[in-house]
C-alpha atoms as a PDB file:
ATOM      1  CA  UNK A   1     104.464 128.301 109.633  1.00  0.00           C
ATOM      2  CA  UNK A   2     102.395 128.168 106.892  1.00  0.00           C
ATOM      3  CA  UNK A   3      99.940 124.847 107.335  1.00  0.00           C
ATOM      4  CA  UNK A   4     100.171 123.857 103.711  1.00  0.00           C
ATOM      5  CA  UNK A   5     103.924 123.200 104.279  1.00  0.00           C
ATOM      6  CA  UNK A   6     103.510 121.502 107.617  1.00  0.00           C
ATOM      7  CA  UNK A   7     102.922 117.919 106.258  1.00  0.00           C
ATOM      8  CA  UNK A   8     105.985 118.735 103.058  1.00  0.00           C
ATOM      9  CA  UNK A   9     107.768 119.319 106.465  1.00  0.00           C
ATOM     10  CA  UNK A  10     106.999 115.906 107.725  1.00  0.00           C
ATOM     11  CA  UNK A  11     107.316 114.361 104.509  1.00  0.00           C
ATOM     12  CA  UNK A  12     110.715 115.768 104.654  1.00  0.00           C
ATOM     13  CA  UNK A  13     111.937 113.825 107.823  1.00  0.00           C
ATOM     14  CA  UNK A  14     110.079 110.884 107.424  1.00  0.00           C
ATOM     15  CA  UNK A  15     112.333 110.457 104.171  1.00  0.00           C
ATOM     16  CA  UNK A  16     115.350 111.392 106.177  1.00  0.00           C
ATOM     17  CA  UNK A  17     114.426 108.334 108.991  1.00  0.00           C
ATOM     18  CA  UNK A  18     113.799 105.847 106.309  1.00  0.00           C
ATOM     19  CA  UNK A  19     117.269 106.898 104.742  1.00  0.00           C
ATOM     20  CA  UNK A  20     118.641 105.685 107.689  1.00  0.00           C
ATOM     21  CA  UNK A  21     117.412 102.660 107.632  1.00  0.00           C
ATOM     22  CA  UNK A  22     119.833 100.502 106.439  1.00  0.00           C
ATOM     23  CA  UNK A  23     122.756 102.377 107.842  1.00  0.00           C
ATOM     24  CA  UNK A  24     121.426 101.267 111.525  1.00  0.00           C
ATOM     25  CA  UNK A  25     120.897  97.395 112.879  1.00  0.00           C
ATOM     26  CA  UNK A  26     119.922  96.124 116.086  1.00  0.00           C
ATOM     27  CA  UNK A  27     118.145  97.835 118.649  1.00  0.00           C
ATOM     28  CA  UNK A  28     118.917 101.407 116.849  1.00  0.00           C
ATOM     29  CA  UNK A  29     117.160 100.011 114.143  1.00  0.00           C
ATOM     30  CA  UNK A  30     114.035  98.888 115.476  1.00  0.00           C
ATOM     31  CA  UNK A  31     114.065 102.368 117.423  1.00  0.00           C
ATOM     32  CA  UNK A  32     114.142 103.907 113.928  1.00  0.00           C
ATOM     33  CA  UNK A  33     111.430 102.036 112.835  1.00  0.00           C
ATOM     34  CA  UNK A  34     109.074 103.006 115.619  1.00  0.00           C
ATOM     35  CA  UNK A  35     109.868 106.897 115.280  1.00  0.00           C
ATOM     36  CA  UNK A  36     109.420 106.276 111.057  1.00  0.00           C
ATOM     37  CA  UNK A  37     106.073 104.915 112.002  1.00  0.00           C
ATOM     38  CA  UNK A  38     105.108 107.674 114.628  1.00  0.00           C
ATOM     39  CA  UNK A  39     106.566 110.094 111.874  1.00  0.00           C
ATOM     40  CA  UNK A  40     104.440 108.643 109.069  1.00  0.00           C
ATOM     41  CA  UNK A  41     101.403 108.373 111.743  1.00  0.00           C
ATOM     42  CA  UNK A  42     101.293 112.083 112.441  1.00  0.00           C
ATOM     43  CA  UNK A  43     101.905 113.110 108.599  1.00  0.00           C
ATOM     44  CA  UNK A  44      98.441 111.328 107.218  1.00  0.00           C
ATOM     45  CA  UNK A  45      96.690 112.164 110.773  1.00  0.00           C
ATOM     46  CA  UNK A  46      97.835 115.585 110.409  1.00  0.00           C
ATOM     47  CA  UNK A  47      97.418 116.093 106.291  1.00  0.00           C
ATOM     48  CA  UNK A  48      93.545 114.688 107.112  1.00  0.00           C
ATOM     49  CA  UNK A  49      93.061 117.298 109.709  1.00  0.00           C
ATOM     50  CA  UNK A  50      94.461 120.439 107.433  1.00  0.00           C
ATOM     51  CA  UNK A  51      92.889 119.700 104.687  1.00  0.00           C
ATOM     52  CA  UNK A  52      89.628 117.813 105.400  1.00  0.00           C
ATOM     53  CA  UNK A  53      88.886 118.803 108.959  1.00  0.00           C
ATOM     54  CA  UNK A  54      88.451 117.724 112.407  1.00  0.00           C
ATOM     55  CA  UNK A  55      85.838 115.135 111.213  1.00  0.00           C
ATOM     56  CA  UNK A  56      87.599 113.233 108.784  1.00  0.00           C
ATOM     57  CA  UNK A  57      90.632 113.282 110.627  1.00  0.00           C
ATOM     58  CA  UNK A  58      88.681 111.867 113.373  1.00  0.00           C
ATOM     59  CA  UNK A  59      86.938 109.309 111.106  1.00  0.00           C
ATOM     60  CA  UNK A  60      90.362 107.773 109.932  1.00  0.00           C
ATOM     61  CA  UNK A  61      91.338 107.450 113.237  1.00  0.00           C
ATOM     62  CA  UNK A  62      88.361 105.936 114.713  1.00  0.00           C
ATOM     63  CA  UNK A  63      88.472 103.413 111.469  1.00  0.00           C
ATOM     64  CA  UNK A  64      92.482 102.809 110.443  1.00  0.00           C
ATOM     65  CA  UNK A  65      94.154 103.068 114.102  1.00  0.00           C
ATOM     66  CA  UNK A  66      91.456 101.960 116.116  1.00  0.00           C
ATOM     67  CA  UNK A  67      90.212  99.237 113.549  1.00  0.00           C
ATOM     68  CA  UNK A  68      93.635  98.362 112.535  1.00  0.00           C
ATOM     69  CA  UNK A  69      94.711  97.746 116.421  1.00  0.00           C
ATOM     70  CA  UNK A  70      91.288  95.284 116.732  1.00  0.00           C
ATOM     71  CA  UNK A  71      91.728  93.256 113.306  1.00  0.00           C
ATOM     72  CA  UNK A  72      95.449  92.722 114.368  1.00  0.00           C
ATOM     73  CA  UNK A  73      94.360  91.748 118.147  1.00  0.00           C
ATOM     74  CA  UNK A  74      92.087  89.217 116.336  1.00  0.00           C
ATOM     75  CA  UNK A  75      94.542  88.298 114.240  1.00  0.00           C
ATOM     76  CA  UNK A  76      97.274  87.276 116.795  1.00  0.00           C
ATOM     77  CA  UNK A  77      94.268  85.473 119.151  1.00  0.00           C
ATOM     78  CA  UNK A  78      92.192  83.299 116.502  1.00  0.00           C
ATOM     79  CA  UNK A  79      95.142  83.627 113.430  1.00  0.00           C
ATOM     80  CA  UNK A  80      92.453  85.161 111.146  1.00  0.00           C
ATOM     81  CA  UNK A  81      92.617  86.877 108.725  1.00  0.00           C
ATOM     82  CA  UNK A  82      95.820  86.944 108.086  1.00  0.00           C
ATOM     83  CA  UNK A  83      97.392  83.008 109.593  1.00  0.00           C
ATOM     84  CA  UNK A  84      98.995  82.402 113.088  1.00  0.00           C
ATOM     85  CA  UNK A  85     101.729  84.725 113.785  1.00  0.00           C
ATOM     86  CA  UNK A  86     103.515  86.316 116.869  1.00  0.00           C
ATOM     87  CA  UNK A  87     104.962  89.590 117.656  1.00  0.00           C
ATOM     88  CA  UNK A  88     109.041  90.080 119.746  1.00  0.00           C
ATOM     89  CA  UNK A  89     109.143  92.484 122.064  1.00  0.00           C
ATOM     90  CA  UNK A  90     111.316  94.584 119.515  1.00  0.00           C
ATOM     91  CA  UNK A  91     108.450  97.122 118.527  1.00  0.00           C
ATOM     92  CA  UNK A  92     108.090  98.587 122.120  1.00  0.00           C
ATOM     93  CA  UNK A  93     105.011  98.178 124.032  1.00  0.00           C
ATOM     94  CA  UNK A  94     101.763  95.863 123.415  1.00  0.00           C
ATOM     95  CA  UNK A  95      98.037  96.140 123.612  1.00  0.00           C
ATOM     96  CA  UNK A  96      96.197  92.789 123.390  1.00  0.00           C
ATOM     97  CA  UNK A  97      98.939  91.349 122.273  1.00  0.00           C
ATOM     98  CA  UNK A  98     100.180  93.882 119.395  1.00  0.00           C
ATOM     99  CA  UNK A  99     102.974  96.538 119.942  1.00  0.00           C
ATOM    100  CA  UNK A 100     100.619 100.180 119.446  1.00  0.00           C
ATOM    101  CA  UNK A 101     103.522 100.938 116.812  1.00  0.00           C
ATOM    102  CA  UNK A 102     101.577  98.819 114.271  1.00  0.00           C
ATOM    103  CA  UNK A 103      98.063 100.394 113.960  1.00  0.00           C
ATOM    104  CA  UNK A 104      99.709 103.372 113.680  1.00  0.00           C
ATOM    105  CA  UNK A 105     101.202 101.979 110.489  1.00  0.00           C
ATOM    106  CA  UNK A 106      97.623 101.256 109.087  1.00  0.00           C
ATOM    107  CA  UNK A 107      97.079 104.682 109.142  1.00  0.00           C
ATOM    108  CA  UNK A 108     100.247 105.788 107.596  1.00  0.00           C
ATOM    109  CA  UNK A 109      99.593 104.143 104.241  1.00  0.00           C
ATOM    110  CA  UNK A 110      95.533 104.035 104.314  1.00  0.00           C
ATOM    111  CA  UNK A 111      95.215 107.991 103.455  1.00  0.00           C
ATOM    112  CA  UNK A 112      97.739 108.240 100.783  1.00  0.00           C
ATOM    113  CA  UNK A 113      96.284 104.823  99.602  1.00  0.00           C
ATOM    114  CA  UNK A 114      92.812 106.025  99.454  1.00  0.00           C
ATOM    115  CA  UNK A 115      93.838 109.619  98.509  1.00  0.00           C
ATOM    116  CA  UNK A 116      95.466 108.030  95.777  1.00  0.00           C
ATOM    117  CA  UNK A 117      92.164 105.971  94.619  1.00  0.00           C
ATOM    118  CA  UNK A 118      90.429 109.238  95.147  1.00  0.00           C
ATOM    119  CA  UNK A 119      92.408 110.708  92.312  1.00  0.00           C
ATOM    120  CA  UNK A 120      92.496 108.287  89.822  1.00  0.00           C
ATOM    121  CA  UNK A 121      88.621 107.185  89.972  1.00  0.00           C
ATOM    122  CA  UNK A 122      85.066 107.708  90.281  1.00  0.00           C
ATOM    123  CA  UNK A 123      83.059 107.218  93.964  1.00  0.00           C
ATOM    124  CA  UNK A 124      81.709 103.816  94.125  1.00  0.00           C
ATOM    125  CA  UNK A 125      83.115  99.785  94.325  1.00  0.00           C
ATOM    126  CA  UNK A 126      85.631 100.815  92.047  1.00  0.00           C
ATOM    127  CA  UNK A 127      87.613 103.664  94.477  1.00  0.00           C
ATOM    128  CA  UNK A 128      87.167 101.723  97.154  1.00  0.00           C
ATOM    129  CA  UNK A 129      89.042  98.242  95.266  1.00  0.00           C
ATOM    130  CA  UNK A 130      91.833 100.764  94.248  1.00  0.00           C
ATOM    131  CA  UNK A 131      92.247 101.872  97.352  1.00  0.00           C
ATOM    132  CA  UNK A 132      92.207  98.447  99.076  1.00  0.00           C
ATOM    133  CA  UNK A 133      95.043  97.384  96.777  1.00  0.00           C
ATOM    134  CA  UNK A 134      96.824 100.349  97.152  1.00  0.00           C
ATOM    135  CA  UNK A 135      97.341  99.426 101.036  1.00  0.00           C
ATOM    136  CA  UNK A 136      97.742  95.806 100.856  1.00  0.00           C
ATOM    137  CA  UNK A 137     100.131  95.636  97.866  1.00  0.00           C
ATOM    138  CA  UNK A 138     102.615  97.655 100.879  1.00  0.00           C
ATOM    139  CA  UNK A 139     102.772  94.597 102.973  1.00  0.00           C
ATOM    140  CA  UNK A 140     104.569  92.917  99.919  1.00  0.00           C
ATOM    141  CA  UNK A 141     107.114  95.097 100.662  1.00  0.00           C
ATOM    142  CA  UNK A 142     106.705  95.557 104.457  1.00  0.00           C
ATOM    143  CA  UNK A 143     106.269  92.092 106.435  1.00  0.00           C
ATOM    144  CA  UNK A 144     109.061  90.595 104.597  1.00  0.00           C
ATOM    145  CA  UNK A 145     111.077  93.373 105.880  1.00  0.00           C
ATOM    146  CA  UNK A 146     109.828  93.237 109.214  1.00  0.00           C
ATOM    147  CA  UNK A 147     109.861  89.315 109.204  1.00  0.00           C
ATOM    148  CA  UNK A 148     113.769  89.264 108.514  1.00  0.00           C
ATOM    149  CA  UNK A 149     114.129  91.341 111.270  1.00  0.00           C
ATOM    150  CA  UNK A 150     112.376  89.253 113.702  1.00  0.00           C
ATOM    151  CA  UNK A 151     109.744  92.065 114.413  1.00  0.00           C
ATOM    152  CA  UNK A 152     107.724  88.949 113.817  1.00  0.00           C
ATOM    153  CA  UNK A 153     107.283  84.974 112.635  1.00  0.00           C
ATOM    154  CA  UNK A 154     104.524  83.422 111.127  1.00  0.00           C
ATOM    155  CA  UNK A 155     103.406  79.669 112.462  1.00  0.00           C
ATOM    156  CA  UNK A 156     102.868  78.285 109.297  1.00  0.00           C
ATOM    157  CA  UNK A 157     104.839  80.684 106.692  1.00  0.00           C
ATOM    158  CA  UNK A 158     103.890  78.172 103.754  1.00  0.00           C
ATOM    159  CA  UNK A 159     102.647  78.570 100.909  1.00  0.00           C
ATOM    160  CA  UNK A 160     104.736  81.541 100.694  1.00  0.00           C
ATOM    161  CA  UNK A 161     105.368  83.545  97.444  1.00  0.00           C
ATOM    162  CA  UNK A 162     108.313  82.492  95.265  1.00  0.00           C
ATOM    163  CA  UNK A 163     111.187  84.302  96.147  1.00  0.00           C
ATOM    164  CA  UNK A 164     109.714  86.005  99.342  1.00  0.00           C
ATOM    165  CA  UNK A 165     110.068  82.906 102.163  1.00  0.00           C
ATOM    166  CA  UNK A 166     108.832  83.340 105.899  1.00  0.00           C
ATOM    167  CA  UNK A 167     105.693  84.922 105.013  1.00  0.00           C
ATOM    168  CA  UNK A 168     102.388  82.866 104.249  1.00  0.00           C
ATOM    169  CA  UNK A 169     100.183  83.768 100.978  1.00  0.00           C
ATOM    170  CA  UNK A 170      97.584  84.047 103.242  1.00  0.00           C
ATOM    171  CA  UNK A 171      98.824  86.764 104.884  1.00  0.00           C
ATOM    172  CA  UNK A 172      98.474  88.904 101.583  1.00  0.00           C
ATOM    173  CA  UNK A 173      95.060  87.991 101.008  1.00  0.00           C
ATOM    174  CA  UNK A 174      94.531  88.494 104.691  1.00  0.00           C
ATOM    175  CA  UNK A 175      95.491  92.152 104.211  1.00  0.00           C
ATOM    176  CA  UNK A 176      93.552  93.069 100.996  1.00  0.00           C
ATOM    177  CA  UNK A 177      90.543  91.798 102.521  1.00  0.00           C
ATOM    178  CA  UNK A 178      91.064  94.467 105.648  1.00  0.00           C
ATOM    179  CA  UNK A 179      91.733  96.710 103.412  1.00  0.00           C
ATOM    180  CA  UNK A 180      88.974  96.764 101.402  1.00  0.00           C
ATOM    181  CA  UNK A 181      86.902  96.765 104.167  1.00  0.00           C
ATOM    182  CA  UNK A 182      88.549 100.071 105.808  1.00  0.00           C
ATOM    183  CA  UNK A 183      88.360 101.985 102.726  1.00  0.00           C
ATOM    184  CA  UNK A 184      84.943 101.328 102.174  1.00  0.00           C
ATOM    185  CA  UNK A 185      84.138 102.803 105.868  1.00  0.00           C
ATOM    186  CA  UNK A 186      86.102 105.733 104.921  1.00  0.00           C
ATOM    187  CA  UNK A 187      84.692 106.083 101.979  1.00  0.00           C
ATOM    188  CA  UNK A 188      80.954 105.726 103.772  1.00  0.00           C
ATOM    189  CA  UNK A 189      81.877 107.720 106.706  1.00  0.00           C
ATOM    190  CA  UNK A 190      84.644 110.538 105.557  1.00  0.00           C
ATOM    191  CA  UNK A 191      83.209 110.890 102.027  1.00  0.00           C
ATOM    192  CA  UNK A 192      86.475 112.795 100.183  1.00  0.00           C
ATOM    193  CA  UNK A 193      86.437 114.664  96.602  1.00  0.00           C
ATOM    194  CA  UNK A 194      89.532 115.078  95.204  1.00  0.00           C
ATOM    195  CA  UNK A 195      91.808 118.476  95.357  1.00  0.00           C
ATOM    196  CA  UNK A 196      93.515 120.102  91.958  1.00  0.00           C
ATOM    197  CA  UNK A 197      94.544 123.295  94.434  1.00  0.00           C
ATOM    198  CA  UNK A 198      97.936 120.738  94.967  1.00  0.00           C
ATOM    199  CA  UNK A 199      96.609 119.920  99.147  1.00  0.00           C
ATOM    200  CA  UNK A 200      97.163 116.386  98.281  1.00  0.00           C
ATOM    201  CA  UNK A 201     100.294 116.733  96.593  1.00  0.00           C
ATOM    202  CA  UNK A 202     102.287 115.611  99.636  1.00  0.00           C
ATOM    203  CA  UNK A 203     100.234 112.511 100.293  1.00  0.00           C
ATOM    204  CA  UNK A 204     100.580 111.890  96.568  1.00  0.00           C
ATOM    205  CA  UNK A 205     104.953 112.136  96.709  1.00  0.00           C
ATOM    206  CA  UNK A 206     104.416 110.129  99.757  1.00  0.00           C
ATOM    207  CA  UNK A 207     103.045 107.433  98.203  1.00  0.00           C
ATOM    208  CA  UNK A 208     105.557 107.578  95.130  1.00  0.00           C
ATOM    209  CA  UNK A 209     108.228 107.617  97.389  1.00  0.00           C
ATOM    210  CA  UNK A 210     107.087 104.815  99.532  1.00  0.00           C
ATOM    211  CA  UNK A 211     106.901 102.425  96.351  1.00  0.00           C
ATOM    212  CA  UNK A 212     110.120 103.437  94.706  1.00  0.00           C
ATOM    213  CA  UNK A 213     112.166 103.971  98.266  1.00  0.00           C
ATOM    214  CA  UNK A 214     110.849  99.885  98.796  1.00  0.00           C
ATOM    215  CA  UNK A 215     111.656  99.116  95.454  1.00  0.00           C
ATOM    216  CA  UNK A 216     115.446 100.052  96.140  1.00  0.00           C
ATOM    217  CA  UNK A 217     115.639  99.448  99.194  1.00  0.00           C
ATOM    218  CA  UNK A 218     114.530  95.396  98.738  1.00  0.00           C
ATOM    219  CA  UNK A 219     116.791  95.016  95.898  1.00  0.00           C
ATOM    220  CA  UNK A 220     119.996  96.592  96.761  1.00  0.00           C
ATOM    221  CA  UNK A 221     120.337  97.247 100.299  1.00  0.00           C
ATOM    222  CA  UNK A 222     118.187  94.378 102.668  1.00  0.00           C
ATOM    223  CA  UNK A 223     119.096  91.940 100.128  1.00  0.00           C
ATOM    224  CA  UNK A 224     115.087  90.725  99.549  1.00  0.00           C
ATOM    225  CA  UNK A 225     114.862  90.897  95.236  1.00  0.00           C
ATOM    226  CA  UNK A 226     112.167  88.508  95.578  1.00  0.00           C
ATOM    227  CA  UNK A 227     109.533  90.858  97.522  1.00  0.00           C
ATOM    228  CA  UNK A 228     110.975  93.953  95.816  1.00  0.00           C
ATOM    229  CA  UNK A 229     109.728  92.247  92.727  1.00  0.00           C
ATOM    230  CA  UNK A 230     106.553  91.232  93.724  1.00  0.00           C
ATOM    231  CA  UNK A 231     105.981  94.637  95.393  1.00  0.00           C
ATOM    232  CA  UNK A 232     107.172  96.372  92.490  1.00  0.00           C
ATOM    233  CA  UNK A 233     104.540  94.538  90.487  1.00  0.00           C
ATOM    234  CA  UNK A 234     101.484  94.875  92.992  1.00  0.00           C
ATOM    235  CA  UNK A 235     102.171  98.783  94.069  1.00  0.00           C
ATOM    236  CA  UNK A 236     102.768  99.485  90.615  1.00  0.00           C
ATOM    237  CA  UNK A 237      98.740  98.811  90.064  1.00  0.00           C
ATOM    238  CA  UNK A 238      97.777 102.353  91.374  1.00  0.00           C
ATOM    239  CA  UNK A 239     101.426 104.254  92.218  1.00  0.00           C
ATOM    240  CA  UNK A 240     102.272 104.071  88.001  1.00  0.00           C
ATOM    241  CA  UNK A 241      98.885 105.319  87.217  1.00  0.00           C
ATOM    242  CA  UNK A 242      98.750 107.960  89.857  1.00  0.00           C
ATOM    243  CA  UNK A 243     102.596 109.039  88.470  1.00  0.00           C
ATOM    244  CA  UNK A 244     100.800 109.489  85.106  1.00  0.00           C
ATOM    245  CA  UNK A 245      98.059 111.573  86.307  1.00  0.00           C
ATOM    246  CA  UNK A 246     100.327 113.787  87.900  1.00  0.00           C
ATOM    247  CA  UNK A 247     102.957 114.101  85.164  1.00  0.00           C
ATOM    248  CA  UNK A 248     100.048 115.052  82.872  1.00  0.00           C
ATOM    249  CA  UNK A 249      98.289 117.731  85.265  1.00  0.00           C
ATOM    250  CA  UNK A 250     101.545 119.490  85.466  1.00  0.00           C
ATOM    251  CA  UNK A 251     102.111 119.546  81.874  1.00  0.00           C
ATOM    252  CA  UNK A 252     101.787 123.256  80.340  1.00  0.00           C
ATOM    253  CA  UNK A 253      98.876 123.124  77.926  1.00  0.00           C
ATOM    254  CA  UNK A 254      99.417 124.103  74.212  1.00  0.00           C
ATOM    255  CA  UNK A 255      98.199 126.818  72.637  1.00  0.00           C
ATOM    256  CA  UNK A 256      97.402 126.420  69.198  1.00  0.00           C
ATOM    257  CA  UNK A 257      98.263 128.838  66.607  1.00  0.00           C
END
């Protein structure tokens, strides 16, 4: 197979597995959400690798899975950064405390996040904001989700956002702090330019698909308008611009007469 369609491959199921979602509950669900992870996991992991190399692939590891399984230990031990919370036994097994599903999601979303921050602007403070955004403006979407199906409970879930209950404010600005900070070792220690040969392309649809999928899926199937609005307004802060860089690379030039 050819490599460059590998991660479209991916892509491919990891939409089919999140289609599934809300056609499953119980156990089968939280089953589905582990493999949607793993899938997701191996799709950035695996995208890094083919088109940046061993070392960059390595270097998102080291800093996203590795540092994402730490900052959550921490978190669950001390309650910072992100406020005193507890995981069930749902997500399989644990490692300090944290099922080894959920660094695995750090990774998922940190490359198309930072790929995504990559595209739209210059190195420096900048790229590296963008990118932090990009990642933590998911969790709008994703630990309400998780949340209402028990994957976890927050201590103190107040103040909460309007709309979105169960989930403390904190948490948010828990997450874009983390965030920042990965992206700005990624962007210290895996340096990336960005690609116009269409390598990032799948990173880029996953991203798009991630915000509009959680759009949807928030406000007509889970039954959770309130964080589907909020998410719709935070994501939309780099996954609208990126949409509008892409719709006007593809556009065929004009010649004039």
């Amino acid at each position: 197979m050819n490599r460059t369609r590998l991660p479209w491959l991916l892509l491919v199921v990891l939409v089919l597995a999140q289609i599934g979602y809300p056609l499953t509950e119980g156990q089968y669900r939280a089953r589905l959400t582990i493999v949607t992870v793993v899938l997701g996991y191996l799709l950035s992991v695996g995208h890094a690798l083919l088109s940046r190399g061993p070392r960059a692939a390595a270097t998102l590891v080291v800093v996203t899975t590795v540092g994402g399984w730490a900052v959550e230990a921490l978190g669950v031990t001390t309650g910072f950064p992100f406020g005193a919370y507890d995981y069930s036994g749902q997500l399989g097994p644990k490692l300090g405390g944290v099922p080894l599903v959920i660094p695995l999601a750090w990774t998922w979303m940190a490359w198309p996040a930072w790929l995504a921050a990559v595209r739209l602007t210059r190195p420096g403070i900048g790229r590296i904001a963008l990118a932090g955004v990009g990642l933590a403006a998911w969790d709008i979407f994703l630990d309400p989700q998780m949340v209402t199906e028990g994957y976890w409970t927050w201590r103190h879930p107040t103040p909460a956002l309007p709309g979105v209950p169960g989930v403390p404010v904190g948490n948010y600005l828990g997450w874009l702090l983390v965030a920042v900070v990965l992206m700005a070792l990624l962007a210290r220690l895996a340096p990336t330019s960005p690609r116009l040969d269409g390598v990032d392309t799948p990173m880029y649809a996953l991203y798009l698909w991630t915000y509009a999928s959680s759009v949807l899926a928030h406000a007509v199937f889970l039954d959770l308008p309130g964080s589907a609005g909020w998410g719709a307004l935070a994501m939309s802060v780099v996954a609208l611009p990126l949409a509008g860089t892409l719709v006007r690379h593809h556009q065929p030039h004009r010649v004039r007469a």
